[in-house]
N, C-alpha and C. Protein backbone atom coordinates (compact mmCIF):
# COMPACT_ATOMS: atom_id res chain seq x y z
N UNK A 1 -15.19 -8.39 -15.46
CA UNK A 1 -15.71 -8.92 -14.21
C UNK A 1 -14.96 -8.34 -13.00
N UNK A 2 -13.78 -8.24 -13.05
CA UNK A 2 -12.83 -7.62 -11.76
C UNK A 2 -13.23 -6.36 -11.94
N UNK A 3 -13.54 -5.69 -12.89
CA UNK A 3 -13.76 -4.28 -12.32
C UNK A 3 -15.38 -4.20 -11.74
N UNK A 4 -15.95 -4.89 -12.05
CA UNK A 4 -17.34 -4.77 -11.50
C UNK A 4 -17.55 -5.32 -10.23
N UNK A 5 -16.27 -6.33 -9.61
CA UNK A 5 -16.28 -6.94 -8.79
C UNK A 5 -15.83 -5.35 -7.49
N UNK A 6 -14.75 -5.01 -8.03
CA UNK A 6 -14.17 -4.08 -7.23
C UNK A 6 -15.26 -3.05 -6.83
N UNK A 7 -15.50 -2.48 -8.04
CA UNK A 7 -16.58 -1.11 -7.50
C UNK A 7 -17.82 -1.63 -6.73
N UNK A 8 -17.98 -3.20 -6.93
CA UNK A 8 -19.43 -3.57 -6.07
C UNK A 8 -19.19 -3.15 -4.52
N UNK A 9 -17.70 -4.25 -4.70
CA UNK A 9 -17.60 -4.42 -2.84
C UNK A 9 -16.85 -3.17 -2.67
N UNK A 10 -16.50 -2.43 -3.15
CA UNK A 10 -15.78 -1.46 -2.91
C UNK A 10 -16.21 0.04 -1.68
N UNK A 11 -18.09 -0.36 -3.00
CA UNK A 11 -19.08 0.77 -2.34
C UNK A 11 -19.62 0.05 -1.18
N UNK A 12 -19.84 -1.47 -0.92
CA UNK A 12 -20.71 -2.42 0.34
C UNK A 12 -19.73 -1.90 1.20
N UNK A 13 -18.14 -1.89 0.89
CA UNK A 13 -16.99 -2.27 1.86
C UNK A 13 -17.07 -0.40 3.03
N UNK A 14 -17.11 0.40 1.79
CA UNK A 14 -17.15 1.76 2.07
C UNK A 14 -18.57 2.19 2.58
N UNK A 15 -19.85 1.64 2.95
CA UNK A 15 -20.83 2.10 2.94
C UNK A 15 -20.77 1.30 4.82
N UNK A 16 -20.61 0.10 4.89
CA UNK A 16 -20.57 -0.53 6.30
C UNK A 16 -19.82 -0.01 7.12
N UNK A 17 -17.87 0.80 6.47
CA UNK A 17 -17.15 1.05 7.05
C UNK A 17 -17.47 2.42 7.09
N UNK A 18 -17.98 3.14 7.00
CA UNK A 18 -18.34 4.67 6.92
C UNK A 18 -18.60 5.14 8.88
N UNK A 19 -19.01 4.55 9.47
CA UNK A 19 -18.86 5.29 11.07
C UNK A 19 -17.58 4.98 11.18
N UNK A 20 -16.94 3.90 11.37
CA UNK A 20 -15.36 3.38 11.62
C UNK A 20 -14.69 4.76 10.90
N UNK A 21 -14.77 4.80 9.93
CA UNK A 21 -14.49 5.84 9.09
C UNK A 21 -14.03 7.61 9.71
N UNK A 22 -15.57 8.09 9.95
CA UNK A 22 -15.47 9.06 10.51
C UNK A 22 -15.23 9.10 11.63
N UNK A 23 -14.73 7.84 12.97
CA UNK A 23 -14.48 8.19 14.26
C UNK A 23 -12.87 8.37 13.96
N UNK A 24 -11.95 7.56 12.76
CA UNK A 24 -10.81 7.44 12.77
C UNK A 24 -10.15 9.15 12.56
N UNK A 25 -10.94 9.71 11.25
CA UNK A 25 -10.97 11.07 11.03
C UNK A 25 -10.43 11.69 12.35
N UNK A 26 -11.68 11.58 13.13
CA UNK A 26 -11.87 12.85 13.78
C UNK A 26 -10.77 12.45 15.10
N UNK A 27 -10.33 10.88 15.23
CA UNK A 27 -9.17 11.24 16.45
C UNK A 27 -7.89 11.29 15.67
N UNK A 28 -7.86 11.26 14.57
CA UNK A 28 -6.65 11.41 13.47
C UNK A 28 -6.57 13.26 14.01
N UNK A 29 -8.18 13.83 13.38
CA UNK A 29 -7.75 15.30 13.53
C UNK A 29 -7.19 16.10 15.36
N UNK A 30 -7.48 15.05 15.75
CA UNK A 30 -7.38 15.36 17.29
C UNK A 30 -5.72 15.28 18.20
N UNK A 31 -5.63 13.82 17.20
CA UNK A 31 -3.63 13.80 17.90
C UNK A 31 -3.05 14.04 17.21
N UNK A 32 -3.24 14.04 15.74
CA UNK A 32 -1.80 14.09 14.39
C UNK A 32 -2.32 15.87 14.17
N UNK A 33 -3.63 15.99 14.19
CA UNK A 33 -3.82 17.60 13.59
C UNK A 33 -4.23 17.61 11.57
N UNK A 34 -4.19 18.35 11.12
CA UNK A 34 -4.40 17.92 9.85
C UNK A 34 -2.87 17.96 9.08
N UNK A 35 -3.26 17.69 7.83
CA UNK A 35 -4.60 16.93 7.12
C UNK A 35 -5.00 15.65 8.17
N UNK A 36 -6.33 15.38 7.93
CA UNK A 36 -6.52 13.94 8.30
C UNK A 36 -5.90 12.53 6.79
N UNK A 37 -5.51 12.85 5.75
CA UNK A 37 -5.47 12.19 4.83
C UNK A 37 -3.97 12.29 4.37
N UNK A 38 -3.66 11.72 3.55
CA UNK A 38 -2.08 11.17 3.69
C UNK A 38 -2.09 11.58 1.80
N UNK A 39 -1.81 11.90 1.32
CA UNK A 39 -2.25 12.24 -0.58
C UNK A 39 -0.27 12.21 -0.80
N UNK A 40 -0.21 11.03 -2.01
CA UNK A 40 0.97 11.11 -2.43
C UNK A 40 0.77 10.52 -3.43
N UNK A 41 1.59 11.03 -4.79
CA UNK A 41 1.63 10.54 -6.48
C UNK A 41 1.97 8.97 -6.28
N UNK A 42 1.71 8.14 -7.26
CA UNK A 42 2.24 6.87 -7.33
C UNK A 42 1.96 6.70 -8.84
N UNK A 43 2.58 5.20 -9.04
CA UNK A 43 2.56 4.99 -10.24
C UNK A 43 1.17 3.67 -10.32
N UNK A 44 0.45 3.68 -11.24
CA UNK A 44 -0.49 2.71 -11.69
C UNK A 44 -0.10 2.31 -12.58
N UNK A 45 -1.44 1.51 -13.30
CA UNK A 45 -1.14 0.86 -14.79
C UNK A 45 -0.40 1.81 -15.92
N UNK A 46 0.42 0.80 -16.29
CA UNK A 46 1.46 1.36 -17.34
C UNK A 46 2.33 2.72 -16.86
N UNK A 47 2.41 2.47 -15.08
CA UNK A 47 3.09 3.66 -14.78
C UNK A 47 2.67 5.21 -14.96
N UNK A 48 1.71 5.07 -15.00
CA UNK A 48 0.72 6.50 -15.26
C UNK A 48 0.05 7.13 -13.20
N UNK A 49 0.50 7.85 -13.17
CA UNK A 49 0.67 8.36 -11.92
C UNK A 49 -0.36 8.69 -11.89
N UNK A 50 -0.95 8.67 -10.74
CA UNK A 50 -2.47 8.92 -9.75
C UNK A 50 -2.32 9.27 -8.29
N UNK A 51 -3.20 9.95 -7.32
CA UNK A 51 -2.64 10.42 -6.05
C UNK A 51 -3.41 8.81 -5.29
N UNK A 52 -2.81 8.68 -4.42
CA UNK A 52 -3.31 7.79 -3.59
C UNK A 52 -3.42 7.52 -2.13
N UNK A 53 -4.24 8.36 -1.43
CA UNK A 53 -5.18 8.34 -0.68
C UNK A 53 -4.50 7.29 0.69
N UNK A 54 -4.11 7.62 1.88
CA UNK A 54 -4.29 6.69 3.15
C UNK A 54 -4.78 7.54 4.47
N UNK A 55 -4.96 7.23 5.20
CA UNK A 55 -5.04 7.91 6.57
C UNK A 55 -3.93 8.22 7.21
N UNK A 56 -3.52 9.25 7.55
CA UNK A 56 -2.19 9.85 8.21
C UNK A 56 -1.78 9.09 9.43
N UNK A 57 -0.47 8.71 9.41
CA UNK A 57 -0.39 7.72 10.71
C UNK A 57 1.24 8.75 11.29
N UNK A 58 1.56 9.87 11.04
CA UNK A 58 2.54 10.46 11.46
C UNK A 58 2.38 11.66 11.54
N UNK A 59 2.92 12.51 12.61
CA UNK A 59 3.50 13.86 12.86
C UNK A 59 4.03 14.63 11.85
N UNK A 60 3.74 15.97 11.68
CA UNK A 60 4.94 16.94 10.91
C UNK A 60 6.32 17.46 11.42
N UNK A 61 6.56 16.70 12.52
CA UNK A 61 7.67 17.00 13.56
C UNK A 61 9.12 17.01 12.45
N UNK A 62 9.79 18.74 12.68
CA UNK A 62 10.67 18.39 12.19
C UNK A 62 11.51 19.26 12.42
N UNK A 63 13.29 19.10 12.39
CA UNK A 63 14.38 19.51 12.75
C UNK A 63 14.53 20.75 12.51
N UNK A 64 15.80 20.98 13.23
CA UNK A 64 16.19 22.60 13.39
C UNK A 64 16.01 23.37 11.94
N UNK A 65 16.88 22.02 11.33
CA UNK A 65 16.83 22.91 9.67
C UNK A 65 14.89 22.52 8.66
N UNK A 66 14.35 22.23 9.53
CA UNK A 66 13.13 22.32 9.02
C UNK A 66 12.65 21.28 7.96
N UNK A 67 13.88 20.22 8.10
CA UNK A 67 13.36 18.79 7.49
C UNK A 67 12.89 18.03 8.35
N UNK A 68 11.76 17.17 7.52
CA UNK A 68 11.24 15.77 8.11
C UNK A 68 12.30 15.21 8.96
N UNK A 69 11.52 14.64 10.35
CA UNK A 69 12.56 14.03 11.41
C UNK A 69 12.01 12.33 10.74
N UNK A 70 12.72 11.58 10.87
CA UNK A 70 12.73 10.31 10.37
C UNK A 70 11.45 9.05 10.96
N UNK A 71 10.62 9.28 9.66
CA UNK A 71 9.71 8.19 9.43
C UNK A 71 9.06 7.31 11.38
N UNK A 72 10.43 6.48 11.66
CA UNK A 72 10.52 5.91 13.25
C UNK A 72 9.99 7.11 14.22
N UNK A 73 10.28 8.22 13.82
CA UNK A 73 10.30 9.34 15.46
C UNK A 73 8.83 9.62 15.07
N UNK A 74 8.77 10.29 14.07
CA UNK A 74 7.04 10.67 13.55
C UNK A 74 5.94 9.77 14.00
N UNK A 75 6.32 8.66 13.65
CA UNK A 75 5.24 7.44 13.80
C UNK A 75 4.87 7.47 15.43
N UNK A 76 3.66 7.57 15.65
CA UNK A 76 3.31 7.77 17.46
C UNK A 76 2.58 6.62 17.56
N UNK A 77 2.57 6.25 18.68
CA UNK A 77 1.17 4.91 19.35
C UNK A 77 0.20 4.74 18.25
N UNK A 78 -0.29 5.56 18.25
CA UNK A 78 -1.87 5.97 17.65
C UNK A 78 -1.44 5.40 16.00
N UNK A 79 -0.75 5.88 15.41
CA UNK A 79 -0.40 6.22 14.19
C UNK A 79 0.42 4.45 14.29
N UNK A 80 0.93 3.56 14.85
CA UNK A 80 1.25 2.51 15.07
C UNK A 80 0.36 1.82 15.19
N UNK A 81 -0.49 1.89 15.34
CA UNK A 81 -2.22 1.20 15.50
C UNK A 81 -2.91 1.14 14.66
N UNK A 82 -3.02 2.30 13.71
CA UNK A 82 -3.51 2.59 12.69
C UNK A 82 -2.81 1.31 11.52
N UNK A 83 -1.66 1.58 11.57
CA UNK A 83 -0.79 0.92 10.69
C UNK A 83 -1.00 -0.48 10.53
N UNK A 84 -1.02 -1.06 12.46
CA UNK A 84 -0.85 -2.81 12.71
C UNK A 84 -2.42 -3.28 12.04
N UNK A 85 -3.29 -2.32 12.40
CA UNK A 85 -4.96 -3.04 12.15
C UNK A 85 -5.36 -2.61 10.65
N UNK A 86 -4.03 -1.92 9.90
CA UNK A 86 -4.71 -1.30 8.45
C UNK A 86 -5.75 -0.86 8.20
N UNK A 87 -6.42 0.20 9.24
CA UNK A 87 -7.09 1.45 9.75
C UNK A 87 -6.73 2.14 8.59
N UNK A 88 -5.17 2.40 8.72
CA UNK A 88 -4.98 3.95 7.56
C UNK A 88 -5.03 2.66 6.14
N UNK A 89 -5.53 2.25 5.42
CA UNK A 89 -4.97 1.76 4.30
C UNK A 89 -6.98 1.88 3.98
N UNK A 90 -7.98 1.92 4.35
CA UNK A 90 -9.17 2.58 4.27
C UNK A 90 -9.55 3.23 2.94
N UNK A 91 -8.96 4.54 3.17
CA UNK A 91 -9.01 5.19 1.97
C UNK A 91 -8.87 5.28 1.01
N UNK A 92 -7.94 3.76 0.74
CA UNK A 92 -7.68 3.40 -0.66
C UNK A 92 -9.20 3.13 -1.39
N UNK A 93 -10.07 2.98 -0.79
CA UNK A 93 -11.22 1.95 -1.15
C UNK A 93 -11.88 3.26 -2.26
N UNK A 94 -11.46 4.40 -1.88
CA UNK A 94 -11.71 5.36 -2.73
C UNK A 94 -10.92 5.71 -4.22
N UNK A 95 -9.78 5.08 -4.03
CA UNK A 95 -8.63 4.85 -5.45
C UNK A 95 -9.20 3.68 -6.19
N UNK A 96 -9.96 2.66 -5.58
CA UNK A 96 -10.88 1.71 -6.30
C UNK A 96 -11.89 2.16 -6.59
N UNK A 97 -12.66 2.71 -6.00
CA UNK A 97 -13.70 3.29 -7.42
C UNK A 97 -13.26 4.21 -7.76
N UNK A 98 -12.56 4.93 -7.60
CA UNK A 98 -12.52 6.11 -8.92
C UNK A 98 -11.48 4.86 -10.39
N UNK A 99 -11.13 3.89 -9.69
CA UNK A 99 -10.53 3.70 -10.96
C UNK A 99 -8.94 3.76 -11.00
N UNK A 100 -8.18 3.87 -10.27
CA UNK A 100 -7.04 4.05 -10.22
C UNK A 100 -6.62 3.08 -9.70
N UNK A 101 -7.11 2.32 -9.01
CA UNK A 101 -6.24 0.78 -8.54
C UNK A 101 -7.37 -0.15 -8.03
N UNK A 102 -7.25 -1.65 -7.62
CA UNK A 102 -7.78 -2.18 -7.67
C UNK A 102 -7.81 -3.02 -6.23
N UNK A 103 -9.06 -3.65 -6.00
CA UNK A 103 -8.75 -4.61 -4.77
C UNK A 103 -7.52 -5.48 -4.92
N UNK A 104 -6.85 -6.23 -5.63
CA UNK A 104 -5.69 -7.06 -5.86
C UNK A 104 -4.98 -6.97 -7.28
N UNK A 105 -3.72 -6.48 -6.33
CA UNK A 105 -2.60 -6.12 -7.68
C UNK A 105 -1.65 -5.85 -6.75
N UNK A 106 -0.98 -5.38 -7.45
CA UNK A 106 1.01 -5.15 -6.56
C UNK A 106 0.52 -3.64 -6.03
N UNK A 107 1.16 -3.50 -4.68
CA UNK A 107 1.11 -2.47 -4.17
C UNK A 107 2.04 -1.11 -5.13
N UNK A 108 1.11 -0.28 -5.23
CA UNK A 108 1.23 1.19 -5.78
C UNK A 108 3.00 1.77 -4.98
N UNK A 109 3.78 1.52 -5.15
CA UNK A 109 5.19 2.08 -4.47
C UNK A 109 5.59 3.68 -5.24
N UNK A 110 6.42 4.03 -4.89
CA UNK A 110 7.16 5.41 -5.15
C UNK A 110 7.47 6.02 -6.52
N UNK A 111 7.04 6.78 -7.01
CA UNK A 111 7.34 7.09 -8.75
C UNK A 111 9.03 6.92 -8.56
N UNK A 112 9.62 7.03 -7.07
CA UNK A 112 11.25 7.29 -7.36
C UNK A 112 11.72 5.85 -7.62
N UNK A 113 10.89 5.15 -7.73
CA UNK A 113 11.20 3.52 -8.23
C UNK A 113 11.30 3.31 -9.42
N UNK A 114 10.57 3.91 -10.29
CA UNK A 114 10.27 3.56 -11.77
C UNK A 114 11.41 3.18 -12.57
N UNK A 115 12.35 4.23 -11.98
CA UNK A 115 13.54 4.04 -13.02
C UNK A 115 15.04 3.46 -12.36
N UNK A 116 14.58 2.82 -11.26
CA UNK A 116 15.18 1.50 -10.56
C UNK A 116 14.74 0.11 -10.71
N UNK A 117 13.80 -0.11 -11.53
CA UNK A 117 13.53 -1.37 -11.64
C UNK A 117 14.07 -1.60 -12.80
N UNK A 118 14.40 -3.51 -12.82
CA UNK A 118 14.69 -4.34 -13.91
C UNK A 118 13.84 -4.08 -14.89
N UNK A 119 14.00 -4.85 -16.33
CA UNK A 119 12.80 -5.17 -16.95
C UNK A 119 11.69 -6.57 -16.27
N UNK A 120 12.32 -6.82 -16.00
CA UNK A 120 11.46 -8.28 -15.32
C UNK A 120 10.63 -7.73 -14.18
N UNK A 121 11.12 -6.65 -13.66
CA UNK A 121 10.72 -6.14 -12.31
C UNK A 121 9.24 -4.80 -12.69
N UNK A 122 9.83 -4.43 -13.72
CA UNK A 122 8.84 -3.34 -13.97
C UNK A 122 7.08 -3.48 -15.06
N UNK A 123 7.30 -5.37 -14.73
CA UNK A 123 6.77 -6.03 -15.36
C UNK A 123 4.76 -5.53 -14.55
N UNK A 124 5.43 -5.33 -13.11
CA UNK A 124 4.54 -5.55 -12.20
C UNK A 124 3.06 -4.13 -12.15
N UNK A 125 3.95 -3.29 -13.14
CA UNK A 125 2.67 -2.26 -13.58
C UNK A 125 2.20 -2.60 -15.03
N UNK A 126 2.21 -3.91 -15.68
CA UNK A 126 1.44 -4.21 -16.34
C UNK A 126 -0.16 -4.77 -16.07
N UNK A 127 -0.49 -4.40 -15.11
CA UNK A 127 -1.93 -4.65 -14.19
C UNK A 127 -2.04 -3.81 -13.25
N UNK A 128 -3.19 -3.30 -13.04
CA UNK A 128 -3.59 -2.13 -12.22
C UNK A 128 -3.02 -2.48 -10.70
N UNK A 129 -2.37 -1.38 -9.79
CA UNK A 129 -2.05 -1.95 -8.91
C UNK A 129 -3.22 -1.89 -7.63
N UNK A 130 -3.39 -2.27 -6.50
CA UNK A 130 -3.62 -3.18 -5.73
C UNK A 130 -3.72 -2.78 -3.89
N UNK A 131 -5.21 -2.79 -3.69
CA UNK A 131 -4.75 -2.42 -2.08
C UNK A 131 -4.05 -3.62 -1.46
N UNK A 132 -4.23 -4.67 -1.90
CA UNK A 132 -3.33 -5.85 -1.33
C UNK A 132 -2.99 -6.64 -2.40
N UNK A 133 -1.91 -7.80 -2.36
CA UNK A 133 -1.38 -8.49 -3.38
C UNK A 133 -1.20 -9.72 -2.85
N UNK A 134 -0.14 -10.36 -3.88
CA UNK A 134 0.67 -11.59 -3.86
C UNK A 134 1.44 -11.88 -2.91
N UNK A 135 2.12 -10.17 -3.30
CA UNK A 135 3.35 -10.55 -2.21
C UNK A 135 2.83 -10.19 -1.00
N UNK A 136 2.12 -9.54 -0.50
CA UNK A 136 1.49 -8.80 0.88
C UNK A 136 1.13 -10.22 1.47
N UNK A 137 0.52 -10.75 1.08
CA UNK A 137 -0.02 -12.11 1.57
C UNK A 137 1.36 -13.29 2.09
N UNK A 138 2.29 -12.82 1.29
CA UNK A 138 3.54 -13.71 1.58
C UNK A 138 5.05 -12.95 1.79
N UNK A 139 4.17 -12.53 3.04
CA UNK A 139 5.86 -11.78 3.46
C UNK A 139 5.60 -10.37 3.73
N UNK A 140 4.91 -9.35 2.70
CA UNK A 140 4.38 -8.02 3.24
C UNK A 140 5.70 -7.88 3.76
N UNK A 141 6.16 -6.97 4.21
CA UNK A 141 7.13 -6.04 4.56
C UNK A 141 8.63 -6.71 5.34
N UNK A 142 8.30 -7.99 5.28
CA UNK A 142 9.81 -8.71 6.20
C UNK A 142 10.27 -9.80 5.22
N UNK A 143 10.11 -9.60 3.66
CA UNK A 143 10.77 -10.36 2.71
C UNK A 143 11.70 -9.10 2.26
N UNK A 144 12.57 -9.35 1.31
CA UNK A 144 13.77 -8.28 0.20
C UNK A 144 12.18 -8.02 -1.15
N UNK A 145 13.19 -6.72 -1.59
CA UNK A 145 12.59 -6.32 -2.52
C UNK A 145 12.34 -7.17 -3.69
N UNK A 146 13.72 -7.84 -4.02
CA UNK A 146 13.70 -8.99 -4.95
C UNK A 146 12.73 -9.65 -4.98
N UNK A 147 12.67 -10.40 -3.54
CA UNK A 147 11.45 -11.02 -3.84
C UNK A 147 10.19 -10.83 -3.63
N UNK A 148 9.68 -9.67 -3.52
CA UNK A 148 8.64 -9.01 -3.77
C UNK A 148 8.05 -8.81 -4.57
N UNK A 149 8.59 -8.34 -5.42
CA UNK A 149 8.96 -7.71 -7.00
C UNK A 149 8.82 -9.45 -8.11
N UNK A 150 9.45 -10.58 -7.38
CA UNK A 150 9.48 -11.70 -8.13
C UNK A 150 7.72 -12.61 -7.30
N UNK A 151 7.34 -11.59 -6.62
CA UNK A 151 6.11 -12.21 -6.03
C UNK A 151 4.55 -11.37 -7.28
N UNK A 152 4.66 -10.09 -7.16
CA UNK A 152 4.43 -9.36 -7.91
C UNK A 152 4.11 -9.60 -9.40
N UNK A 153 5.50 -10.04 -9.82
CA UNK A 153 5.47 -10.19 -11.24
C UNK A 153 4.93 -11.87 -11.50
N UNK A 154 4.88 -12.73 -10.45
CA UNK A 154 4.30 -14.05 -10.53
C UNK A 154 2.76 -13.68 -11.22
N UNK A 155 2.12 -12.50 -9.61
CA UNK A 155 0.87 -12.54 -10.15
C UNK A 155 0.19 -11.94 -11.42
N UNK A 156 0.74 -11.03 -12.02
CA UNK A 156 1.05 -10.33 -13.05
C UNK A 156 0.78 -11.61 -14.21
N UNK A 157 1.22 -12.86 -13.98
CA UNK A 157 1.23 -13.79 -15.31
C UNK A 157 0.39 -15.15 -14.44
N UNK A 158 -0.16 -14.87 -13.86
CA UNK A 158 -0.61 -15.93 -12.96
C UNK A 158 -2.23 -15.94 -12.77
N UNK A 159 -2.64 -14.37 -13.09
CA UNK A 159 -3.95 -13.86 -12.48
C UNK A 159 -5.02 -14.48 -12.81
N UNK A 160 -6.30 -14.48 -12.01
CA UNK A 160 -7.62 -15.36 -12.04
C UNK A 160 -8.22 -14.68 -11.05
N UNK A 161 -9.47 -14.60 -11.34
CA UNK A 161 -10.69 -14.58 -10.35
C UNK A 161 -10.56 -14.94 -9.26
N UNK A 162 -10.35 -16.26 -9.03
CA UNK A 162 -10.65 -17.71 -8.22
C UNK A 162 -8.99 -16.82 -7.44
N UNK A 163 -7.98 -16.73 -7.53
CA UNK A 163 -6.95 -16.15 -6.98
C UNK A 163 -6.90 -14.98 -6.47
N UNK A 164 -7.84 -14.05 -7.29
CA UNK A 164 -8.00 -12.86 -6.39
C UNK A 164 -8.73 -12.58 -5.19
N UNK A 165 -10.06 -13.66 -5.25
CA UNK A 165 -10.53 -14.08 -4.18
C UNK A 165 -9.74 -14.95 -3.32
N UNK A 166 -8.90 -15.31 -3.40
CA UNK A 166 -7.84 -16.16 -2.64
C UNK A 166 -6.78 -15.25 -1.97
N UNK A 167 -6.85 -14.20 -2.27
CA UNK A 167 -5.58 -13.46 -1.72
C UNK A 167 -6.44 -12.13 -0.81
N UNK A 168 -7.62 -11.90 -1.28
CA UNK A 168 -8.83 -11.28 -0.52
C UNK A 168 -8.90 -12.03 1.06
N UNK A 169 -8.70 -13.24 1.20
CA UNK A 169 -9.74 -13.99 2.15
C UNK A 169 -8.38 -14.43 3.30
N UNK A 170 -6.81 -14.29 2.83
CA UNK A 170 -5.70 -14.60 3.30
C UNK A 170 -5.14 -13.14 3.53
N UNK A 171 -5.60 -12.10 3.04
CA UNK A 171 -5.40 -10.90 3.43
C UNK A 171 -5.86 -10.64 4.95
N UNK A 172 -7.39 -10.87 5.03
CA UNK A 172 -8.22 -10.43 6.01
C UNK A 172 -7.32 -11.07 7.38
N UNK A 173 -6.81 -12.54 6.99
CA UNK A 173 -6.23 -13.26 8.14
C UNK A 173 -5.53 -12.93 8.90
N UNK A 174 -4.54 -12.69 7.96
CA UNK A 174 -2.74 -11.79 8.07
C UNK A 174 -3.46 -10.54 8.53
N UNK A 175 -4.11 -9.38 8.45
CA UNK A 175 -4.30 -8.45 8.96
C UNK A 175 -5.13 -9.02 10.49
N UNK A 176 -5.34 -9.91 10.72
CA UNK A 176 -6.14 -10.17 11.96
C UNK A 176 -4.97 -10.79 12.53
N UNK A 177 -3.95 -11.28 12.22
CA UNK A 177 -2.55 -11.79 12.74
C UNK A 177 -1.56 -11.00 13.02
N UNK A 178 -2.14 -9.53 12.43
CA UNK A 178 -0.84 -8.38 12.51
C UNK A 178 0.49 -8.78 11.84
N UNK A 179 0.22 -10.13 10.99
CA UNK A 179 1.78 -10.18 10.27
C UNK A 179 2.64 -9.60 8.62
N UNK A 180 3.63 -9.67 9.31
CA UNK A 180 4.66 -8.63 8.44
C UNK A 180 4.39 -6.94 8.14
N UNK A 181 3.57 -6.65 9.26
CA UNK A 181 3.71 -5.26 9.22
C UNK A 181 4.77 -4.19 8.73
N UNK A 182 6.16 -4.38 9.61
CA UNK A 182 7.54 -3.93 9.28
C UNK A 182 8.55 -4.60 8.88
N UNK A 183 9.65 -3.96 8.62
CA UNK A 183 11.10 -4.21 8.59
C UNK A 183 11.45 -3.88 9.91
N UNK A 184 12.36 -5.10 10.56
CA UNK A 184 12.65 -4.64 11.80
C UNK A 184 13.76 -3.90 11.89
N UNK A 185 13.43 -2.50 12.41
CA UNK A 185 13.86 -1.09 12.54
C UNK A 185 13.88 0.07 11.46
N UNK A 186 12.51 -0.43 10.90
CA UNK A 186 11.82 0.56 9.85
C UNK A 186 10.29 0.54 10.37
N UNK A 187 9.92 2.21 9.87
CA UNK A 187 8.45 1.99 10.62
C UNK A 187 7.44 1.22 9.86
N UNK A 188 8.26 1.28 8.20
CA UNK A 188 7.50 -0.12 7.57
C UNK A 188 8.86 -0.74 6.50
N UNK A 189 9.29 -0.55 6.06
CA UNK A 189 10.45 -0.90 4.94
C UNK A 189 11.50 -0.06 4.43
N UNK A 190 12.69 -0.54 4.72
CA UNK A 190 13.70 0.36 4.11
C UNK A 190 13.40 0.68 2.37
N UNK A 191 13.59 1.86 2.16
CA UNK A 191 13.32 1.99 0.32
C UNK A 191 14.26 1.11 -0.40
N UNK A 192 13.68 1.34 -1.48
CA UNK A 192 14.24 0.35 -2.44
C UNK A 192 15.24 1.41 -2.92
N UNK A 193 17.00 0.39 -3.30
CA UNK A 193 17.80 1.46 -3.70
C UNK A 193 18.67 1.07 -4.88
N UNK A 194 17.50 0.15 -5.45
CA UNK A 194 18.04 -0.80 -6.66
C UNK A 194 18.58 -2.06 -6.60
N UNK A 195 18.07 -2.74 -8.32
CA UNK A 195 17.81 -4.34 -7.31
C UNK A 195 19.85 -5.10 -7.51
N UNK A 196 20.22 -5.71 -6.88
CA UNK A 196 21.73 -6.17 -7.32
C UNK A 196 21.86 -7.28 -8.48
N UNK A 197 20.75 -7.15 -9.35
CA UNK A 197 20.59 -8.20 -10.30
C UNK A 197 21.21 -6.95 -11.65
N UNK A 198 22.01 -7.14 -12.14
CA UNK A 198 22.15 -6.32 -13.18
C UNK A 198 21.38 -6.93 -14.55
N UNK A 199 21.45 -8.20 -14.74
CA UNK A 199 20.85 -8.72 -15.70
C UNK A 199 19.40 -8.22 -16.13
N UNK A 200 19.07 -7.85 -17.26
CA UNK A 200 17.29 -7.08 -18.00
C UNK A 200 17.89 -5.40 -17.57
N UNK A 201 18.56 -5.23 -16.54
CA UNK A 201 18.34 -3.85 -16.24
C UNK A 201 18.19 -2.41 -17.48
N UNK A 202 16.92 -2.01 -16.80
CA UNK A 202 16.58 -1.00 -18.48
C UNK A 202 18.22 0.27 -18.51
């Protein structure tokens, strides 16, 4: 049923949003330049890596020695807008139907995580992951990883229909509230650099 649920609204969600769509494109291609699309590996179910798709919300601006200038400087107005109204998070709707993640599950994070998580923690790619979640709904980006990860793995053993539609309908809110966008003085969250729980650790 959840997967039939996903690809239904997935294609209604992508078929209504399709002008929104192409005006974002084309002033994406206008101030950031290309790509218009953001493509980076992540991990899905059972940790099996897939590319996953957002709208570019930053600059290629970068230092003398020709590295990335830091996440904060990149991020412009535009690309801050994108972010607060989850404009760039769009394109995921295309990682749901192809099959690679789902309307509700734990957000898709960094393959450089995999082998920083607990066992309790790495619990949370036992279910497809998720343009929005548990934890997004409670806290999104201004809680600790811990408890993210212990929000995550709730829903992981918690899941229902009736809840996924519940975290669908409290999503829409919080994005109309603009809350927990960032970490304050991150353009969204400091990385994760391992959890201080040594206990399960693989």
């Amino acid at each position: 049923m959840k997967r039939i649920f996903d690809l239904v609204v997935s294609v209604i969600i992508l078929i209504l949003l399709s002008p929104i769509m192409l005006s974002i494109a084309i002033l994406i291609r206008l101030k950031l330049g290309s790509p218009i699309f953001f493509k980076q590996q992540r991990p899905g179910l059972h940790s099996k890596p897939f590319y996953f798709y957002k709208f570019r919300s930053m600059t290629d601006e970068k230092n003398e020695d020709g590295e990335l200038l830091p996440d904060e400087i990149r991020l412009t107005s535009f690309g801050k807008f994108l972010r607060k109204s989850s404009f760039d998070e769009f394109p995921q709707l295309i990682n749901v139907i192809k099959g690679d993640i789902s309307l509700v599950g734990p957000r898709p994070l960094l393959m450089d995580y995999l082998q920083l998580y607990t066992k309790e923690q790495a619990k949370r790619h036992l279910v497809k992951p998720g343009i929005t979640g548990w934890a997004q709904i409670n806290g999104r980006n201004t809680i600790s990883w811990e408890e993210k990860f212990k929000l995550d793995v709730w829903y992981v053993n918690n899941r229902t229909f009736l809840l996924d539609i519940k975290i669908l309908f409290l999503t829409v809110y919080k994005v109309f509230k603009s809350q927990g966008i960032n970490q304050p003085g991150y353009a969204t969250v400091e990385k994760f650099k391992g959890s201080n729980i040594r206990e399960g650790k693989r």
